[in-house]
Protein backbone atom coordinates (compact mmCIF):
# COMPACT_ATOMS: atom_id res chain seq x y z
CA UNK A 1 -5.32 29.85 45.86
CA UNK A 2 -7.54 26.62 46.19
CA UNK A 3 -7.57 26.22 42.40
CA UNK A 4 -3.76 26.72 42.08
CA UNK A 5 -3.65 23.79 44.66
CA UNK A 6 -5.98 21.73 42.59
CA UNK A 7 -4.60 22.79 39.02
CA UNK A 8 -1.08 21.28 40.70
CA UNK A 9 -2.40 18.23 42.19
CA UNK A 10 -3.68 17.13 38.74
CA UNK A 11 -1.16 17.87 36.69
CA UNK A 12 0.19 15.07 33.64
CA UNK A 13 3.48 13.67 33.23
CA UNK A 14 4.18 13.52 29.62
CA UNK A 15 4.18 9.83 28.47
CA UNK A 16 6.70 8.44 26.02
CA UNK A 17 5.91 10.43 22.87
CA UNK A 18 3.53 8.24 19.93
CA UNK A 19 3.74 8.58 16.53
CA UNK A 20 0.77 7.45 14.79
CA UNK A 21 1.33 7.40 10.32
CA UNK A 22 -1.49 8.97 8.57
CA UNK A 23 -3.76 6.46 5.96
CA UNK A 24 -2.29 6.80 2.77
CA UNK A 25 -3.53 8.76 0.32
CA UNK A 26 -5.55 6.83 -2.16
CA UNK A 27 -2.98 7.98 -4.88
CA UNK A 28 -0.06 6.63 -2.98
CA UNK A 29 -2.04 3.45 -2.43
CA UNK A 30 -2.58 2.90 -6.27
CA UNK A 31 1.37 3.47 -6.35
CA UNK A 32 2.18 1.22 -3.78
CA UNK A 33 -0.03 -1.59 -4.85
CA UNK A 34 1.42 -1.04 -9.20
CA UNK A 35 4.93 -1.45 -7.16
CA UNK A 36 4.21 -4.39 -5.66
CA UNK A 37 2.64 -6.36 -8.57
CA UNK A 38 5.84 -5.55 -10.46
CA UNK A 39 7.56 -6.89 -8.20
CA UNK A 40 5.77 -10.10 -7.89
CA UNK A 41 5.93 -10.17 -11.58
CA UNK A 42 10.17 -9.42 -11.38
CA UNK A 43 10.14 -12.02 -8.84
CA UNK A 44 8.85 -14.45 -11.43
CA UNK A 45 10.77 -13.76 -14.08
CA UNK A 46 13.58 -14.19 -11.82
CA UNK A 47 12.53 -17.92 -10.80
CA UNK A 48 12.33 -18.75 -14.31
CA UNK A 49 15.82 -17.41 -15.62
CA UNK A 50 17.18 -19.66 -12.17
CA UNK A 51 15.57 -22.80 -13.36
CA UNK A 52 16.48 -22.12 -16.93
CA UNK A 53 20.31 -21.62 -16.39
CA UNK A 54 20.34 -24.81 -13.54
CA UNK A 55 18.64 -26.52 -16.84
CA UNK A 56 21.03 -25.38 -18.76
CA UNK A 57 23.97 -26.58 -16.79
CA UNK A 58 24.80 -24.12 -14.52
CA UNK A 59 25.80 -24.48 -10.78
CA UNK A 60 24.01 -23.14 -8.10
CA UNK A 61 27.19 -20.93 -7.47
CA UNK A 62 27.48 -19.95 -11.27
CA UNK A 63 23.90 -18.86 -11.29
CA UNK A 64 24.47 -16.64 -7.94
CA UNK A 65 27.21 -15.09 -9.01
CA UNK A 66 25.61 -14.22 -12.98
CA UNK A 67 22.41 -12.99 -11.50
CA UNK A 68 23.80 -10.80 -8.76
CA UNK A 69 21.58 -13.08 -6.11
CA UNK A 70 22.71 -14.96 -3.30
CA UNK A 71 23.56 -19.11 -3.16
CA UNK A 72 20.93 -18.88 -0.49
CA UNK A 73 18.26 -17.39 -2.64
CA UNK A 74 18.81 -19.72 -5.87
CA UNK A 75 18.85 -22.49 -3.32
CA UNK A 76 15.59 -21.52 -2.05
CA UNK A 77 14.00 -20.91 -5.80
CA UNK A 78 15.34 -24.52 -6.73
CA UNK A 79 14.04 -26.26 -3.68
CA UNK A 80 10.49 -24.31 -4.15
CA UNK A 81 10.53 -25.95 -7.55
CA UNK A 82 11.18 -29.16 -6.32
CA UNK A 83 15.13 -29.14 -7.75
CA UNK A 84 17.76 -29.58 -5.30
């Protein structure tokens, strides 16, 4: 009976439940990183064809709505290449 008594005295309330991801696999690693660097490279490509069509004549709007991007973003491509 005394060890039922202590058993209850010490017993846990469960906490607020944690979910911890596992590391990545090495193999999804590579993937992730060959995902990213095409993207970077997309991303470049991208800045280029923006400053090539404002070059070309193109408003800001014009080049939104052919690339499928937003004012905002060929705003912000412009003004990181020092057009405005």
């Amino acid at each position: 009976m005394e060890l039922e008594r202590r058993n209850m005295s010490h017993t846990c309330s469960p906490g607020s439940p944690t979910w911890i991801a596992p590391p990545p696999k090495p193999a999804a690693e590579a993937v992730i990183r060959t995902k990213l660097t095409e993207y970077r490279r997309m991303c470049q490509e991208r800045d280029r064809l923006i400053l090539e069509a404002k070059k070309g004549g193109f408003s800001e709007v014009a080049i939104a709505e052919l690339s499928g991007h937003s004012r905002n973003t060929v705003r912000s491509v412009l003004k990181s290449h020092g057009i405005s």
